[in-house]
C-alpha atoms as a PDB file:
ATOM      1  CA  UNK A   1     -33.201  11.984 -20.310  1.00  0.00           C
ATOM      2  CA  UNK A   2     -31.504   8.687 -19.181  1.00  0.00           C
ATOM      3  CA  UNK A   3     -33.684   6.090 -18.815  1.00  0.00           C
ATOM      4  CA  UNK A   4     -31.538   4.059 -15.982  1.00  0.00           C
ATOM      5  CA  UNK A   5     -29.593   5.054 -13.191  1.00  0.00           C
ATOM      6  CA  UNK A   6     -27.271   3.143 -11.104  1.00  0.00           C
ATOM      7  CA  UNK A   7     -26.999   5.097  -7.420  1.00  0.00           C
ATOM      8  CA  UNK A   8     -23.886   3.970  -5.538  1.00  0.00           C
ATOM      9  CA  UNK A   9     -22.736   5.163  -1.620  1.00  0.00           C
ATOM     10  CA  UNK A  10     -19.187   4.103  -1.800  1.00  0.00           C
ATOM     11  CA  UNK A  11     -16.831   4.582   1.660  1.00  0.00           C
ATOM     12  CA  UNK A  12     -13.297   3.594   0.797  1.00  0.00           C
ATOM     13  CA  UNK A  13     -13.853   1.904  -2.156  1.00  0.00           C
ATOM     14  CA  UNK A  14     -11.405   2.788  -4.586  1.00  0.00           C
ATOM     15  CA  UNK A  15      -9.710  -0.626  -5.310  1.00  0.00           C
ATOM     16  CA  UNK A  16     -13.161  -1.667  -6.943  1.00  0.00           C
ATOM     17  CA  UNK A  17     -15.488   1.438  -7.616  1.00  0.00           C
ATOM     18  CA  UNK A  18     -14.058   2.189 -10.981  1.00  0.00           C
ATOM     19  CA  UNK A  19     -14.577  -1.053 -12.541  1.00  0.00           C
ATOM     20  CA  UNK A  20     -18.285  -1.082 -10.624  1.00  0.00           C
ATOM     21  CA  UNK A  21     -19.044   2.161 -12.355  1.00  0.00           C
ATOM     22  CA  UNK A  22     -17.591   0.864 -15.441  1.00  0.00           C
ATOM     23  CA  UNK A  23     -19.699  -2.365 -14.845  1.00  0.00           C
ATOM     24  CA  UNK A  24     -23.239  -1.105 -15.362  1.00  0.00           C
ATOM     25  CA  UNK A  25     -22.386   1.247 -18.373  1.00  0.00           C
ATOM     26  CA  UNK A  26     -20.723  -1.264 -20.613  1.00  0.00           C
ATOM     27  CA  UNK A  27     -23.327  -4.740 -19.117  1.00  0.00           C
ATOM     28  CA  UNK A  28     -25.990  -3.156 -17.040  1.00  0.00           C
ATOM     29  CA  UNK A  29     -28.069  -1.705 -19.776  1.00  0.00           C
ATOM     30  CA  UNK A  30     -27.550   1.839 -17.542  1.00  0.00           C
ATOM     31  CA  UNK A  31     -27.115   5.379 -19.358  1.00  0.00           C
ATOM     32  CA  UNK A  32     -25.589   7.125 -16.040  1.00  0.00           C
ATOM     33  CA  UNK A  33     -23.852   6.176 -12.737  1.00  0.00           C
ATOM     34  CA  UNK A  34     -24.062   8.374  -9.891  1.00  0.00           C
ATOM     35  CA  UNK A  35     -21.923   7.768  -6.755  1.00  0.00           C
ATOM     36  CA  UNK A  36     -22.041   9.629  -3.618  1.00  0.00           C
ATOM     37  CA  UNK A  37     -18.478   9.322  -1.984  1.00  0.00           C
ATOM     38  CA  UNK A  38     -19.436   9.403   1.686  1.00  0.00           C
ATOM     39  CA  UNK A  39     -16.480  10.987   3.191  1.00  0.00           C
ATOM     40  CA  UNK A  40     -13.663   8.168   2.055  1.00  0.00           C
ATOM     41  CA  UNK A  41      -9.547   9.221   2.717  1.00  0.00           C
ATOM     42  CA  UNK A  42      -8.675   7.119  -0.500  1.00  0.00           C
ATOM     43  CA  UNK A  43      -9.702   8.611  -3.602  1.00  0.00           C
ATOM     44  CA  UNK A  44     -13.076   7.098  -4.542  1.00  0.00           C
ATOM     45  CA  UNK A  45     -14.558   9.650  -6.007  1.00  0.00           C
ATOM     46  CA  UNK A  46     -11.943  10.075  -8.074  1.00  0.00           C
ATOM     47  CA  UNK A  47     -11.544   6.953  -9.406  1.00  0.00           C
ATOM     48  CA  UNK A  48     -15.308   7.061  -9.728  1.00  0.00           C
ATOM     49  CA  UNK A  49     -15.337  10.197 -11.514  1.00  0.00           C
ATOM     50  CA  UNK A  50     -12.711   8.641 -14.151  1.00  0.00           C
ATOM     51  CA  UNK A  51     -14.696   5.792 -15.160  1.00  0.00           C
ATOM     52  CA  UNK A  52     -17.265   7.995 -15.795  1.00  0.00           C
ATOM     53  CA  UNK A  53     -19.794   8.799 -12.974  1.00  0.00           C
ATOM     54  CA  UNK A  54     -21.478  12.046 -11.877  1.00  0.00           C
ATOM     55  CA  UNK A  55     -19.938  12.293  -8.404  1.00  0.00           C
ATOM     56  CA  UNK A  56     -21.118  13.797  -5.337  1.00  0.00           C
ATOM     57  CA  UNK A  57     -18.763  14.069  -2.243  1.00  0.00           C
ATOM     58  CA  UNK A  58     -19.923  14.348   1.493  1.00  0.00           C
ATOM     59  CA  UNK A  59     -17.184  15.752   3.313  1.00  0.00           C
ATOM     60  CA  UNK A  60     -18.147  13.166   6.425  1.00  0.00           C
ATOM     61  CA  UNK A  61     -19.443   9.388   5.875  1.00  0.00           C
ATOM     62  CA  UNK A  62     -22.647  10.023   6.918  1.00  0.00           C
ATOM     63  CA  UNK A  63     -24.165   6.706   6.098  1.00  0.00           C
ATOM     64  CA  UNK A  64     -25.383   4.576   3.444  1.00  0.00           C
ATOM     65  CA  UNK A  65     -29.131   5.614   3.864  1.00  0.00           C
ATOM     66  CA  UNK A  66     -27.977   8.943   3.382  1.00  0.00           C
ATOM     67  CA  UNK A  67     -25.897   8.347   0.362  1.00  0.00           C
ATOM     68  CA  UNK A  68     -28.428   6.423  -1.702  1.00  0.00           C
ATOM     69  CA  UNK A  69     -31.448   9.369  -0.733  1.00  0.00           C
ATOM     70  CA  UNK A  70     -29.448  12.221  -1.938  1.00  0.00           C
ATOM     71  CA  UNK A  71     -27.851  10.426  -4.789  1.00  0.00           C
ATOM     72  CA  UNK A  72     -31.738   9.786  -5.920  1.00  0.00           C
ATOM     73  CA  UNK A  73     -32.661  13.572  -5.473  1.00  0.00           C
ATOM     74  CA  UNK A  74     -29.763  14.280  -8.759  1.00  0.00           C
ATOM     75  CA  UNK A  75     -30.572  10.587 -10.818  1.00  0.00           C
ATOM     76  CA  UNK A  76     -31.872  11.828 -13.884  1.00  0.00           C
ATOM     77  CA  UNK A  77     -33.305   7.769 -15.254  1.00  0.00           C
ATOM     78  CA  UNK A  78     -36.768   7.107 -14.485  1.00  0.00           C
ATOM     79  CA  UNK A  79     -35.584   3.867 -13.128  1.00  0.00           C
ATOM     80  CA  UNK A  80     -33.349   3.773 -10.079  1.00  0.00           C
ATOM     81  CA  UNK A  81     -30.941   0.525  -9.256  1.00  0.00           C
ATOM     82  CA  UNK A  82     -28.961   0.294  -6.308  1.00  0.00           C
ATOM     83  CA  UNK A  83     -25.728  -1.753  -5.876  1.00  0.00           C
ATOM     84  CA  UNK A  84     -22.551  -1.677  -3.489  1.00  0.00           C
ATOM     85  CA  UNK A  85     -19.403  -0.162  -5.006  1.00  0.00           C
ATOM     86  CA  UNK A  86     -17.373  -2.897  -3.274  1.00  0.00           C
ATOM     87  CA  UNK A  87     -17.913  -5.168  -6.234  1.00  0.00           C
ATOM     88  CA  UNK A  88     -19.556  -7.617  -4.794  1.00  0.00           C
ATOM     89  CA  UNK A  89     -22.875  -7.337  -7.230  1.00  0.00           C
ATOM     90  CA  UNK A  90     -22.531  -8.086 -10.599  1.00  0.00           C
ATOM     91  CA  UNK A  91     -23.607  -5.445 -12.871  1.00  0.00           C
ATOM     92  CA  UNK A  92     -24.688  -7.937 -15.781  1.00  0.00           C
ATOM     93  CA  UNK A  93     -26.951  -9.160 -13.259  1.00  0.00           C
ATOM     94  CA  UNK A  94     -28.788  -5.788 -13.778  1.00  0.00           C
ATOM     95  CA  UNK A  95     -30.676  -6.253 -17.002  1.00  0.00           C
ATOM     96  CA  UNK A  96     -32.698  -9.335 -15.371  1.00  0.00           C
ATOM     97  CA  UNK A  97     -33.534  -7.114 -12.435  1.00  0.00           C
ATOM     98  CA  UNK A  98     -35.046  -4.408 -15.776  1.00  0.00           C
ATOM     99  CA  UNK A  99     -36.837  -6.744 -17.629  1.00  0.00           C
ATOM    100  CA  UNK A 100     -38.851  -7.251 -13.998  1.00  0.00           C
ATOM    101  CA  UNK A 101     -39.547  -3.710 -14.178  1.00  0.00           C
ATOM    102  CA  UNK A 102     -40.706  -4.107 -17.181  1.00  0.00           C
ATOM    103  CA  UNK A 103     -42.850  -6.613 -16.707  1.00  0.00           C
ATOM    104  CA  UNK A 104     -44.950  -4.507 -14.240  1.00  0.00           C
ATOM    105  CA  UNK A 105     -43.085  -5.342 -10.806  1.00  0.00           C
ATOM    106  CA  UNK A 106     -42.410  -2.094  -9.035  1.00  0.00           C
ATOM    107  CA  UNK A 107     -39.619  -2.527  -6.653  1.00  0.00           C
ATOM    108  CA  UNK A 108     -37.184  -5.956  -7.838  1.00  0.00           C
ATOM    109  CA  UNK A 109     -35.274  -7.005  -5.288  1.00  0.00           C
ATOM    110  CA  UNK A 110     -32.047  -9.087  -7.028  1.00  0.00           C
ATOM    111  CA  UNK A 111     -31.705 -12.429  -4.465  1.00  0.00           C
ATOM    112  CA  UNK A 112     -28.547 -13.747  -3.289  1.00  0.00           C
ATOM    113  CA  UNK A 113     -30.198 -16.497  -2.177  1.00  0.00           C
ATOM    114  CA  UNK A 114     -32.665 -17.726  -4.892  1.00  0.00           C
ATOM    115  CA  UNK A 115     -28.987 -17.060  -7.195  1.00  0.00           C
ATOM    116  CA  UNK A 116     -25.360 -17.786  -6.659  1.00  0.00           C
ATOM    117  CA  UNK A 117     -23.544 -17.187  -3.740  1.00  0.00           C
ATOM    118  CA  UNK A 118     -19.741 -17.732  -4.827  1.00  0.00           C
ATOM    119  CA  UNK A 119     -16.774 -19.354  -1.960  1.00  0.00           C
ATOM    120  CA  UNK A 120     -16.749 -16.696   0.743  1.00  0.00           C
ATOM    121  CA  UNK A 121     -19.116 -14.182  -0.709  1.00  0.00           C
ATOM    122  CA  UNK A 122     -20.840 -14.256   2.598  1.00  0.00           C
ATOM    123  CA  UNK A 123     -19.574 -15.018   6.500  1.00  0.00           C
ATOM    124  CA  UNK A 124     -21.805 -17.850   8.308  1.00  0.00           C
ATOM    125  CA  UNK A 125     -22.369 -14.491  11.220  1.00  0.00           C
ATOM    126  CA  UNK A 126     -24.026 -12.584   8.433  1.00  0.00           C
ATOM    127  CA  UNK A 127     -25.736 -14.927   6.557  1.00  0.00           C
ATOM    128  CA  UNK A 128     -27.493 -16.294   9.674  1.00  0.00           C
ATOM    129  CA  UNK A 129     -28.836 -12.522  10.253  1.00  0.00           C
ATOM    130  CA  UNK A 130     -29.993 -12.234   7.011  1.00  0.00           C
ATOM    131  CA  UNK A 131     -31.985 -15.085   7.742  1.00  0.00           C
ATOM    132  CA  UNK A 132     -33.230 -13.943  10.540  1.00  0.00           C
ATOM    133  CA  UNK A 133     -34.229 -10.518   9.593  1.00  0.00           C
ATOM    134  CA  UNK A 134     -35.373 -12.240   5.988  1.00  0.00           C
ATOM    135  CA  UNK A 135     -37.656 -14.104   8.682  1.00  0.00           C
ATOM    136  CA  UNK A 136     -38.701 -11.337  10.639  1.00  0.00           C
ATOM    137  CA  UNK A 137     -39.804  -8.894   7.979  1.00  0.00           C
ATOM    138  CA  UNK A 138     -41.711 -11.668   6.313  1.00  0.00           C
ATOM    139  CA  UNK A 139     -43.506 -12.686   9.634  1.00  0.00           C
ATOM    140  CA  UNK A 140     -44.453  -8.824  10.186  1.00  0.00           C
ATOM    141  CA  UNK A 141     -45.532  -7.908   6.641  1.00  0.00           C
ATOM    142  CA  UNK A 142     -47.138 -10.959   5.559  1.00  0.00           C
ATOM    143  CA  UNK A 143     -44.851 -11.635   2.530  1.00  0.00           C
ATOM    144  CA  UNK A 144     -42.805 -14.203   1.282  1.00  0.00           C
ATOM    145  CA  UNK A 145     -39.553 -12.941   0.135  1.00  0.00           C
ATOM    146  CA  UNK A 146     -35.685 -14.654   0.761  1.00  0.00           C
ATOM    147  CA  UNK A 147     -33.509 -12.060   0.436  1.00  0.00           C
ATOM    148  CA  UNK A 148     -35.171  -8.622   2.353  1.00  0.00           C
ATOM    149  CA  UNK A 149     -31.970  -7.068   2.903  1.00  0.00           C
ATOM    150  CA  UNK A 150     -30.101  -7.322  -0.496  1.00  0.00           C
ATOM    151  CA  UNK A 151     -28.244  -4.088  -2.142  1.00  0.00           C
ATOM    152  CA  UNK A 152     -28.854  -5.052  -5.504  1.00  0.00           C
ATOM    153  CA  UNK A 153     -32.637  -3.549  -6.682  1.00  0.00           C
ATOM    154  CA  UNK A 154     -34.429  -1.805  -9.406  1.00  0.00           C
ATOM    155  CA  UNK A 155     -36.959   0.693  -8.514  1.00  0.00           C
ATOM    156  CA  UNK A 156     -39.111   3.195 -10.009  1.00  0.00           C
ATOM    157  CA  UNK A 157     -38.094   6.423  -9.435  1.00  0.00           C
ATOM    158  CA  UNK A 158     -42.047   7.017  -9.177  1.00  0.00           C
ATOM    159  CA  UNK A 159     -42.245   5.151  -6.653  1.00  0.00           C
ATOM    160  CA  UNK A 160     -39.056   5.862  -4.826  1.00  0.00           C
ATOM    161  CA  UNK A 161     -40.120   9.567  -5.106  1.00  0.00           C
ATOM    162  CA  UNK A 162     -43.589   8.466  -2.741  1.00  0.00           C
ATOM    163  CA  UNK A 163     -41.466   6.950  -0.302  1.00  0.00           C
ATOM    164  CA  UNK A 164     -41.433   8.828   2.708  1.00  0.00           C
ATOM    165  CA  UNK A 165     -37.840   7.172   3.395  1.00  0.00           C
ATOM    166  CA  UNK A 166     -35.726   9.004   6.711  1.00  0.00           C
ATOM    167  CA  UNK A 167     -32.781   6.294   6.833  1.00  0.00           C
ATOM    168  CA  UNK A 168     -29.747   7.172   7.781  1.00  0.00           C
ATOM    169  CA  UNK A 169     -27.432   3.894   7.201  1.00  0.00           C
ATOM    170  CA  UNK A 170     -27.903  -0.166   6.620  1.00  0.00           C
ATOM    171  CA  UNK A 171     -31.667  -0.121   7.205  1.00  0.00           C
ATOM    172  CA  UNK A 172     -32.252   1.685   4.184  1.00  0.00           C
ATOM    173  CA  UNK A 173     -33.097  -1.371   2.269  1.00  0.00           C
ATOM    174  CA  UNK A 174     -35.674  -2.420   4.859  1.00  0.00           C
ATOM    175  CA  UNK A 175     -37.155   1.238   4.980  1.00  0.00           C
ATOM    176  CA  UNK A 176     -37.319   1.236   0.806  1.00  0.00           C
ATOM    177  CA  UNK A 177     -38.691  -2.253   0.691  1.00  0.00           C
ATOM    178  CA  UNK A 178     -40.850  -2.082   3.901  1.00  0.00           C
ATOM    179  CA  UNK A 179     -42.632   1.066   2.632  1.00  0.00           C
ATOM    180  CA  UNK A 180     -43.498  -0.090  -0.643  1.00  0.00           C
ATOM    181  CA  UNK A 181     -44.748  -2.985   0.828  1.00  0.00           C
ATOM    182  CA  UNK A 182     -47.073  -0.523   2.541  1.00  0.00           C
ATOM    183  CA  UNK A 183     -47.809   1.284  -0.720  1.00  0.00           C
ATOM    184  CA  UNK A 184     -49.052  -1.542  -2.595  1.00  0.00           C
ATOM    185  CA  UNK A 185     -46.266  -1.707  -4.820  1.00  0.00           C
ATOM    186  CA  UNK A 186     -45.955  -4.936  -6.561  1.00  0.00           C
ATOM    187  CA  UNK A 187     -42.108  -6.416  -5.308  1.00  0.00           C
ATOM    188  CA  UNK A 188     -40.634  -9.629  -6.951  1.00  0.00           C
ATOM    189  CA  UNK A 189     -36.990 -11.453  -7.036  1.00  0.00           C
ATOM    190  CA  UNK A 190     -34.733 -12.121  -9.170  1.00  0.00           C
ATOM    191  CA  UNK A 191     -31.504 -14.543  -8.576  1.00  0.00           C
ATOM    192  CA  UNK A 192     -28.021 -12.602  -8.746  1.00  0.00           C
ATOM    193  CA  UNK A 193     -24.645 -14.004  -8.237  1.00  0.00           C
ATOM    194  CA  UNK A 194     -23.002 -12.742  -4.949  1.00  0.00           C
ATOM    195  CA  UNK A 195     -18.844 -12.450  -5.272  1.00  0.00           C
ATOM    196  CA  UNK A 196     -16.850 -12.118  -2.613  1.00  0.00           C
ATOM    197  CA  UNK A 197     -15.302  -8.635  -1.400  1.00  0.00           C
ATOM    198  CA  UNK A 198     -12.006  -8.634  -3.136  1.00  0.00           C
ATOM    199  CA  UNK A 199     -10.681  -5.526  -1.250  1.00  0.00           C
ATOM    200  CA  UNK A 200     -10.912  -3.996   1.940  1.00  0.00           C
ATOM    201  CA  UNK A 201     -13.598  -5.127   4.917  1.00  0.00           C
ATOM    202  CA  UNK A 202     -16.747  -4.529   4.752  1.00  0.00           C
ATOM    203  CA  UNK A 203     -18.510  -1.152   7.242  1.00  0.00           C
ATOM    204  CA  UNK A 204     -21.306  -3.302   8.637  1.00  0.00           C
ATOM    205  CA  UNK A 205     -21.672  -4.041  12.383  1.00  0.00           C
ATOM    206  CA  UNK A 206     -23.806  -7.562  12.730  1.00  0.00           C
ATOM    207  CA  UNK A 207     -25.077  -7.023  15.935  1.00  0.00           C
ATOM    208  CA  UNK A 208     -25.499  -3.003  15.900  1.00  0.00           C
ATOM    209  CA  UNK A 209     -26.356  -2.765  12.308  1.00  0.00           C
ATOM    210  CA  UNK A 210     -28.777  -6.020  12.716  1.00  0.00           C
ATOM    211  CA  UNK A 211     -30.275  -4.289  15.813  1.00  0.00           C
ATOM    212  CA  UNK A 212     -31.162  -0.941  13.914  1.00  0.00           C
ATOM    213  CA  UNK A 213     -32.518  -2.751  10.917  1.00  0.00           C
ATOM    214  CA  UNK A 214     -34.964  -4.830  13.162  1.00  0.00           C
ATOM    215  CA  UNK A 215     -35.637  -1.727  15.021  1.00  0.00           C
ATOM    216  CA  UNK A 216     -36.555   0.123  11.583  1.00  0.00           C
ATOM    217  CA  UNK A 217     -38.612  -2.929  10.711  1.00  0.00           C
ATOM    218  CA  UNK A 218     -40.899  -2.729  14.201  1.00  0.00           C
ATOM    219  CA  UNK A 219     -41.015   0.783  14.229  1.00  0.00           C
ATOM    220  CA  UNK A 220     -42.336   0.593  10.674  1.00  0.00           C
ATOM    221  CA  UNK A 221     -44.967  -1.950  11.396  1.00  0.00           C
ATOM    222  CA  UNK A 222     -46.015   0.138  14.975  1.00  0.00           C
ATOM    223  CA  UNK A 223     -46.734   3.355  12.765  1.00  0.00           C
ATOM    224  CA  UNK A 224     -48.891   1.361  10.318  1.00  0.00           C
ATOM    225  CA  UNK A 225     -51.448   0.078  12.861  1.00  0.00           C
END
């Protein structure tokens, strides 16, 4: 049984899934990548496939949220990390992000902010709505965290497996880390180095995505009271 798992929704990423994939099995300590190519035109899962991923393939993108939940249900590791396949993350950032779990944190949540941000790894638009939901979700649920909406995490798959997670696309990562939150799960940082998307433009909507991720986050926080 592997112990680690990288789950990856990838939409039109075959310029840089291959050497993601190939990322975290040579420098991410992880025994098995699993992508879930979410209805791309350009050969992702292929590419994905040949640098040695299990490979799922929705015939229709049907949204990020969607991807990473039914890649978990087949991820055999008993620790889950999530990253883009855009190659934007670095996948040697992912042993730091293990030796969190190891320490006893439950959910590690690898900051862009507390790290490296690299020359144009993030527009001024986006990075001010990070902020802002960063803000929000930290306002709402009493934390103190810099970074709420980053891909790059490790999990455990015992914990992911409680979650009673229902996202469809980008609010995933507030639904993951909003419900653990709400499960006592112990979350921490990390700092990561954020690169620049070399290929391709990115799926995200600022305004609509932002608007469904702060929705998620209220909606969240109504059901709790």
């Amino acid at each position: 049984m592997p112990g680690v798992t990288a789950i990856i929704g990838a939409l039109d990423e075959a310029a840089t899934i291959g050497e993601v994939v190939r990322g975290c099995l040579r420098d991410g300590g992880v025994d098995e990548v699993v992508v879930v190519d979410d209805g791309s035109s350009d050969g992702t899962g292929r590419v994905a496939e040949a640098a040695g991923a299990r490979v799922i393939r929705h015939a229709t993108n049907c949204g990020k949220g969607r991807a990473l939940r039914r890649a978990a249900t087949v991820a055999r590791g008993e620790r889950l990390v999530t990253l883009d396949g855009d190659g934007q993350d670095d996948p040697r950032d992912i042993p730091s992000l293990l030796a969190a779990l190891d320490e006893g944190a439950d959910l590690v949540i690898g900051s862009r902010f507390r790290g490296r941000l690299l020359p144009g790894a993030i527009t001024p638009l986006h990075r001010a709505g990070n902020r802002g939901l960063t803000m929000a979700l930290n306002l709402l649920y009493g934390v103190e965290l810099s970074d709420t909406q980053a891909g790059l995490r490790a999990i455990r798959r015992s914990l992911w497996e409680r979650l009673p997670l229902r996202a469809q696309r980008y609010e995933i990562e507030t639904e993951v880390l909003v419900r653990a939150i709400q499960a006592g799960a112990r979350v921490v940082e990390v700092p990561v180095t954020r690169a620049p998307r070399a290929h391709g433009r990115s799926a995200l909507h600022g305004l609509r995505d932002g608007g469904r991720i702060l929705a998620c986050m209220l909606r969240l926080r109504a059901e709790q009271r």
